[in-house]
N, C-alpha and C. Protein backbone atom coordinates (compact mmCIF):
# COMPACT_ATOMS: atom_id res chain seq x y z
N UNK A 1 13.45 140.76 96.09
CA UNK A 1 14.67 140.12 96.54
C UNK A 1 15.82 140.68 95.71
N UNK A 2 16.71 141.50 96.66
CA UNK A 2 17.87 141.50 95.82
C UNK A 2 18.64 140.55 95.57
N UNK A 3 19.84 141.46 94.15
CA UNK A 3 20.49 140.07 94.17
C UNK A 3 21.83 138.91 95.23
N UNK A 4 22.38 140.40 95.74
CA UNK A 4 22.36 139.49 97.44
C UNK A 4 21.62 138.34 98.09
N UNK A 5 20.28 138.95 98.22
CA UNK A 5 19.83 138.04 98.41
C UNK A 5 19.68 136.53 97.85
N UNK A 6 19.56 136.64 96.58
CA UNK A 6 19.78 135.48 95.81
C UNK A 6 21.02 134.55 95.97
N UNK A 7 22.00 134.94 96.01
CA UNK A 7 23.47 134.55 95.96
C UNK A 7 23.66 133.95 97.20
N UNK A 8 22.60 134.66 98.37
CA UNK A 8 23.09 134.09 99.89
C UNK A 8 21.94 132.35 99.71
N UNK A 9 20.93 132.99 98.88
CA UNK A 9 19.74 131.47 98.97
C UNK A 9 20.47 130.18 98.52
N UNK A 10 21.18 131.34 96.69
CA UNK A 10 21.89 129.70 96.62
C UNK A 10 22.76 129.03 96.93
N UNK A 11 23.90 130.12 97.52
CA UNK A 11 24.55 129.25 98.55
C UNK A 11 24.34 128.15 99.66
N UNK A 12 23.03 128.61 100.56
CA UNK A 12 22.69 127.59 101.16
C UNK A 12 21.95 126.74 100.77
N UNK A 13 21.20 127.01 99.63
CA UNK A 13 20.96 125.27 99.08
C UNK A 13 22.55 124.68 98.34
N UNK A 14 23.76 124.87 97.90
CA UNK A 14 24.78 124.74 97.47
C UNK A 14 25.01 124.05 98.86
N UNK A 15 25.39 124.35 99.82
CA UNK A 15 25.95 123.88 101.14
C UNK A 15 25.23 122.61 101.61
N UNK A 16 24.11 122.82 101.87
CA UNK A 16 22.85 121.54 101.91
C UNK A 16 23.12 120.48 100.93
N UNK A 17 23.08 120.82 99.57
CA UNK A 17 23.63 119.85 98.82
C UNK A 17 24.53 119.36 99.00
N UNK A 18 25.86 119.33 99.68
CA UNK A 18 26.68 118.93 99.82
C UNK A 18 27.15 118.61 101.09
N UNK A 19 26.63 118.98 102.30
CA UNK A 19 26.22 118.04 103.20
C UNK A 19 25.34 116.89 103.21
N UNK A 20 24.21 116.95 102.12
CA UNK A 20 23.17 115.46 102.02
C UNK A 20 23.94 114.96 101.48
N UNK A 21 24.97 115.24 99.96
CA UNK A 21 26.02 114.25 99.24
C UNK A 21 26.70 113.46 100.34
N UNK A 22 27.43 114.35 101.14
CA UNK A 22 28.35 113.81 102.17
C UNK A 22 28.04 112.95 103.07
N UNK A 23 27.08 113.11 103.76
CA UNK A 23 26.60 112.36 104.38
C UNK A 23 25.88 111.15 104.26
N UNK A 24 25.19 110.98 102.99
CA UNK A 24 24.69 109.96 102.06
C UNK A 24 25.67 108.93 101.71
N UNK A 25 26.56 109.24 101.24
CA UNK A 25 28.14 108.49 100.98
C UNK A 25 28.64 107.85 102.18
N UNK A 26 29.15 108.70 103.47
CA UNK A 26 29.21 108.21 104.95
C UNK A 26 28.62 106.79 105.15
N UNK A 27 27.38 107.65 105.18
CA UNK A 27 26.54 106.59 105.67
C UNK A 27 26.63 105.11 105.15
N UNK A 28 27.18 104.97 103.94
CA UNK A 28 27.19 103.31 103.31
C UNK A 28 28.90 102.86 104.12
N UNK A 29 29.28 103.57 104.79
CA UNK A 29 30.48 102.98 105.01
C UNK A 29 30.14 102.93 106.67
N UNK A 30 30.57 101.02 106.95
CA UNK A 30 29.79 100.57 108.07
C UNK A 30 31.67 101.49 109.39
N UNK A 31 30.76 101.73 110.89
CA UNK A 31 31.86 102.41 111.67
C UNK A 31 32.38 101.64 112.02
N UNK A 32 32.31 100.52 111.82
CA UNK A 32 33.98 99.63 112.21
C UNK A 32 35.11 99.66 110.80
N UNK A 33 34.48 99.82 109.82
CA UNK A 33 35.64 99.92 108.98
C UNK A 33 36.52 101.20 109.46
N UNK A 34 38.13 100.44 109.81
CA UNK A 34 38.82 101.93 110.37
C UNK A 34 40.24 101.83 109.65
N UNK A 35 41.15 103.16 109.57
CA UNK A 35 42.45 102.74 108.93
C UNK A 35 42.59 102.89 107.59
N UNK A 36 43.56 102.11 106.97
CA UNK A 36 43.91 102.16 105.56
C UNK A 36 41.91 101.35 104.64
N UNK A 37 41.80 100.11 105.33
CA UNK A 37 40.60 99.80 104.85
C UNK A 37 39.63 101.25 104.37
N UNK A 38 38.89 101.94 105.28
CA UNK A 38 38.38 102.99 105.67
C UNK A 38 38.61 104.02 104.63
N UNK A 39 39.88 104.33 104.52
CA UNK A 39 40.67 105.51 103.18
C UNK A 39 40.56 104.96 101.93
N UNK A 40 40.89 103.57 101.73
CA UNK A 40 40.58 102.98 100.50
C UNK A 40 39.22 103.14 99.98
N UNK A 41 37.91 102.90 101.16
CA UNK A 41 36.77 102.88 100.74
C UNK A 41 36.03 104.12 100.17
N UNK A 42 37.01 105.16 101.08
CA UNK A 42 36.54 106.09 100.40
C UNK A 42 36.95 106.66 99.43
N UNK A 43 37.99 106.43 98.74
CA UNK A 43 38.78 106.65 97.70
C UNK A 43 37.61 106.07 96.77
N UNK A 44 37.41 104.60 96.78
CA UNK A 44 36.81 103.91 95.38
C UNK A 44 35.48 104.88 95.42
N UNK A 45 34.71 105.43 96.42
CA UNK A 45 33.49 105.82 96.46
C UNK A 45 33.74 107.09 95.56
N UNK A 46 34.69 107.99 96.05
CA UNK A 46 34.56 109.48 95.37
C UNK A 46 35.25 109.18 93.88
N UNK A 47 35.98 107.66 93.62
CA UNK A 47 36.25 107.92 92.06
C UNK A 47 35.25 107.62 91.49
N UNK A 48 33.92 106.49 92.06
CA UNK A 48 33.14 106.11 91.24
C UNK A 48 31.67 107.29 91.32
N UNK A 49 32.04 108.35 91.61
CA UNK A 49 30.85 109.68 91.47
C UNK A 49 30.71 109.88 89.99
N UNK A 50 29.82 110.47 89.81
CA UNK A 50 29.39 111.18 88.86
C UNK A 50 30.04 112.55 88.79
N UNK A 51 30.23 113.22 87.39
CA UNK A 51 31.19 114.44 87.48
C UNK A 51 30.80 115.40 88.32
N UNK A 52 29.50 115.59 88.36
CA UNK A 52 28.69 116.41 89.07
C UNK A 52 28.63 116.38 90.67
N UNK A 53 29.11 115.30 90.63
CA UNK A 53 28.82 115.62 92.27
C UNK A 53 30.72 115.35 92.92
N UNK A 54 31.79 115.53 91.79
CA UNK A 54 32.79 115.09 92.19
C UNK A 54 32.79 116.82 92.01
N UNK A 55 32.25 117.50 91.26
CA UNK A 55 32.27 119.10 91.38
C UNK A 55 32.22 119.75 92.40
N UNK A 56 31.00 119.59 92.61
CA UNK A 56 30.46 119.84 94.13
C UNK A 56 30.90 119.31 95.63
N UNK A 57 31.84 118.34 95.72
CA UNK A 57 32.55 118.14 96.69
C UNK A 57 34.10 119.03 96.47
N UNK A 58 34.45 118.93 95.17
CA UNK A 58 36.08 119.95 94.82
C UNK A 58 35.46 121.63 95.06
N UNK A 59 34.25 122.20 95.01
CA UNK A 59 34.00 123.65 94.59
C UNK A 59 34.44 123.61 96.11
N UNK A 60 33.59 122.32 97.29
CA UNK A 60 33.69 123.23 98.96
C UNK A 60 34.84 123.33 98.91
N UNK A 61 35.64 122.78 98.75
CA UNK A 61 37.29 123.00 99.03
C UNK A 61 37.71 123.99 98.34
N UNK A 62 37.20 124.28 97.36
CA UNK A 62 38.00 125.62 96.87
C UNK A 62 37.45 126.78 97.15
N UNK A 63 36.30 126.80 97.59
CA UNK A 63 35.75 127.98 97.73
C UNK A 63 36.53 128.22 99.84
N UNK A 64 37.03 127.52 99.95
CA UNK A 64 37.83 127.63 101.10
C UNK A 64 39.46 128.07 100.60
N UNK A 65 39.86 127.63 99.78
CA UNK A 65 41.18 128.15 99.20
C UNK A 65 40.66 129.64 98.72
N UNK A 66 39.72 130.03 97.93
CA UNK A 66 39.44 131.20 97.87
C UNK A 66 39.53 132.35 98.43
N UNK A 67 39.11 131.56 99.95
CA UNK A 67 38.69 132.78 101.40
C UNK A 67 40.35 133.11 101.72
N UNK A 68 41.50 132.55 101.12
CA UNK A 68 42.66 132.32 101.88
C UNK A 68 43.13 133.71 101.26
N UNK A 69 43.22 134.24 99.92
CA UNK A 69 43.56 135.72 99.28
C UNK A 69 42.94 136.78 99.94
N UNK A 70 41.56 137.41 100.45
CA UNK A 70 40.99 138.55 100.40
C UNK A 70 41.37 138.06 102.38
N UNK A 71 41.78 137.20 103.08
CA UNK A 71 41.61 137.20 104.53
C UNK A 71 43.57 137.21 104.82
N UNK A 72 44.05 137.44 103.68
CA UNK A 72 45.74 137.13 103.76
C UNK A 72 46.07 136.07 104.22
N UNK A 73 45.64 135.18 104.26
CA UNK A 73 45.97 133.84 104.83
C UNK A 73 47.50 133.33 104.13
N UNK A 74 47.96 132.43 104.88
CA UNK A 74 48.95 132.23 104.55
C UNK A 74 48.94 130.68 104.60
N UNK A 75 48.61 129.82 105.03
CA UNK A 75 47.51 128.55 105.32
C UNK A 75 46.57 128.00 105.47
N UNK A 76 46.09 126.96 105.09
CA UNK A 76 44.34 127.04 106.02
C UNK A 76 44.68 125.64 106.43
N UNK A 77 43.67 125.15 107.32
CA UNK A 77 43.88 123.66 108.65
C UNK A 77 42.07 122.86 107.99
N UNK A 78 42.32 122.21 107.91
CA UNK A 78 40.93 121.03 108.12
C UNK A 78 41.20 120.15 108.11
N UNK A 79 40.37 119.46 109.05
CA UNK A 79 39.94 118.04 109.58
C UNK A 79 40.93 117.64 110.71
N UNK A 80 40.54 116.40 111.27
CA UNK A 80 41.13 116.17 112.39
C UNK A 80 40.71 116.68 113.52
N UNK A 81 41.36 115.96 115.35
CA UNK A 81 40.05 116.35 116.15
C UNK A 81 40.86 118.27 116.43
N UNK A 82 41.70 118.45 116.22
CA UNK A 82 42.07 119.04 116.54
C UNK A 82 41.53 120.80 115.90
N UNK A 83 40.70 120.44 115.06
CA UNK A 83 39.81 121.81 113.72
C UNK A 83 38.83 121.85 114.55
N UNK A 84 38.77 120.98 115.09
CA UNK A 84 37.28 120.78 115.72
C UNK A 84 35.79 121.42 115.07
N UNK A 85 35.84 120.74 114.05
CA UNK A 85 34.95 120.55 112.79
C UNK A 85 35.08 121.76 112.01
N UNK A 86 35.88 122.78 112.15
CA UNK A 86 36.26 124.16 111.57
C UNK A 86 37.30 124.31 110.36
N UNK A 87 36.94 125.05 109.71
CA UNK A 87 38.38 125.57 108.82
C UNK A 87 39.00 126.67 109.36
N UNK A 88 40.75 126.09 109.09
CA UNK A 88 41.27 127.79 110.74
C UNK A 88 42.43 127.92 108.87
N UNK A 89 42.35 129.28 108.99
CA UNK A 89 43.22 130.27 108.39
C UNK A 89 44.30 130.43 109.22
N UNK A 90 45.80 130.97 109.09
CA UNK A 90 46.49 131.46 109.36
C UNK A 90 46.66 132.52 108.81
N UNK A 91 46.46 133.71 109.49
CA UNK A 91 46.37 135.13 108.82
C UNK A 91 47.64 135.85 109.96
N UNK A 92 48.54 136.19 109.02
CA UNK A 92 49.45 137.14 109.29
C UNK A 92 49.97 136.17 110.56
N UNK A 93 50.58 135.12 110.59
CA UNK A 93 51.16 134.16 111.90
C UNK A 93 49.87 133.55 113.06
N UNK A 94 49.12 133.89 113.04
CA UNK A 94 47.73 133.71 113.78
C UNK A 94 46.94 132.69 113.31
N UNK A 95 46.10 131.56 114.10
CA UNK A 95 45.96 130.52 113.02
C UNK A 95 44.26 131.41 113.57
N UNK A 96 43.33 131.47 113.07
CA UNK A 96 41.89 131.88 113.18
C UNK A 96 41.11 131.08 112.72
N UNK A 97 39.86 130.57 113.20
CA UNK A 97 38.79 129.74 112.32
C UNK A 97 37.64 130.47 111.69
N UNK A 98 37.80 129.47 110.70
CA UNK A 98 36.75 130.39 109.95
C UNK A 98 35.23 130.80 110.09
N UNK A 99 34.74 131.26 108.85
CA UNK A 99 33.03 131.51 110.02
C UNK A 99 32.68 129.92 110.20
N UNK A 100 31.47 130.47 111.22
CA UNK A 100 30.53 129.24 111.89
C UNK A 100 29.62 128.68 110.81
N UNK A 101 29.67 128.82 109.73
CA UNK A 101 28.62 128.12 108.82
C UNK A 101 28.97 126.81 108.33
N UNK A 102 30.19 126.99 108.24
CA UNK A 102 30.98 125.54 107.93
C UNK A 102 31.77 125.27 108.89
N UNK A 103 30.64 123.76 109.46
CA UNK A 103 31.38 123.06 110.19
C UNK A 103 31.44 121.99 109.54
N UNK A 104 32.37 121.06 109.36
CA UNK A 104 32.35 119.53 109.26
C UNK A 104 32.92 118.03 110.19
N UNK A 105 32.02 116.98 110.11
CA UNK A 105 32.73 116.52 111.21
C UNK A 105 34.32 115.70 110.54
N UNK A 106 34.97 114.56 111.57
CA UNK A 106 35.97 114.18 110.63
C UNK A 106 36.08 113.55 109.18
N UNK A 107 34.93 112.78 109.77
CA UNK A 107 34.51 112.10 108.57
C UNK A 107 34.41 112.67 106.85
N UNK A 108 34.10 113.79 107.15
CA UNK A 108 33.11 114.89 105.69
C UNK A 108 34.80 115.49 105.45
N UNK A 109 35.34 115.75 106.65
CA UNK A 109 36.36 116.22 105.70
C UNK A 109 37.45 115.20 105.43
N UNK A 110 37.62 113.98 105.97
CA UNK A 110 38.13 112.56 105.21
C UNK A 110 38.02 112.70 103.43
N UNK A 111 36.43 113.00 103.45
CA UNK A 111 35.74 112.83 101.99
C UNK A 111 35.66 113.96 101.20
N UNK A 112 36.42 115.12 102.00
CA UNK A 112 36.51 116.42 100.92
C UNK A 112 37.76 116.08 100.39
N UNK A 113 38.25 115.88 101.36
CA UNK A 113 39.74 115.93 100.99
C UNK A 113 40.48 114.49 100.05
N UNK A 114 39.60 113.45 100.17
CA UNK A 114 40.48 112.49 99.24
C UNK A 114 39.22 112.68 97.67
N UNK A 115 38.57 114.04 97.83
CA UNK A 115 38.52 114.40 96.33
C UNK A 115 39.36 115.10 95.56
């Protein structure tokens, strides 16, 4: 195994991990809570993490600010129905989405983003 190879393995256990985080968290928050209630709850949830996993929800987001230098981006878009579970770049006036590996639904990125 090269080391390519390696880097692509641990990425997707990196990604997995942080879809089971995400979704694990979700899940305690019942779907009628909606609104300011809803944002609050998830606020108290991601302050009361552990450093480690408040890491690992800040790295997905940055490793998306990352992609924004080497693709010239000039913006990037997530969440809402309108991403439609995608991260879209704006490269050179053009808004583009990003690859298909990361999708999230609204919810996950509710909870990336009020980390």
């Amino acid at each position: 195994m090269n080391n390519g190879d390696v880097n692509s393995y641990t990425q997707v256990l990196e990604d997995q991990s942080v879809k089971i985080l995400m979704d694990s968290m979700l899940s305690k928050i019942p779907d009628s809570l909606r609104g300011v209630g809803y944002h609050k709850k998830l606020g108290e949830m991601v302050e009361s993490l552990p450093e480690d996993q408040r890491s690992l929800l800040r790295e997905e987001i940055e490793q998306h600010l990352r992609n924004m230098n080497p693709l010239d981006a000039s913006d990037i878009d997530i969440g809402g129905a309108g991403c439609a579970g995608r991260v879209w770049y704006r490269i050179q006036g053009v808004k583009k989405p990003g690859g298909k590996r990361h999708k999230y639904s609204i919810k996950q990125t509710d909870l990336l983003l009020h980390n």
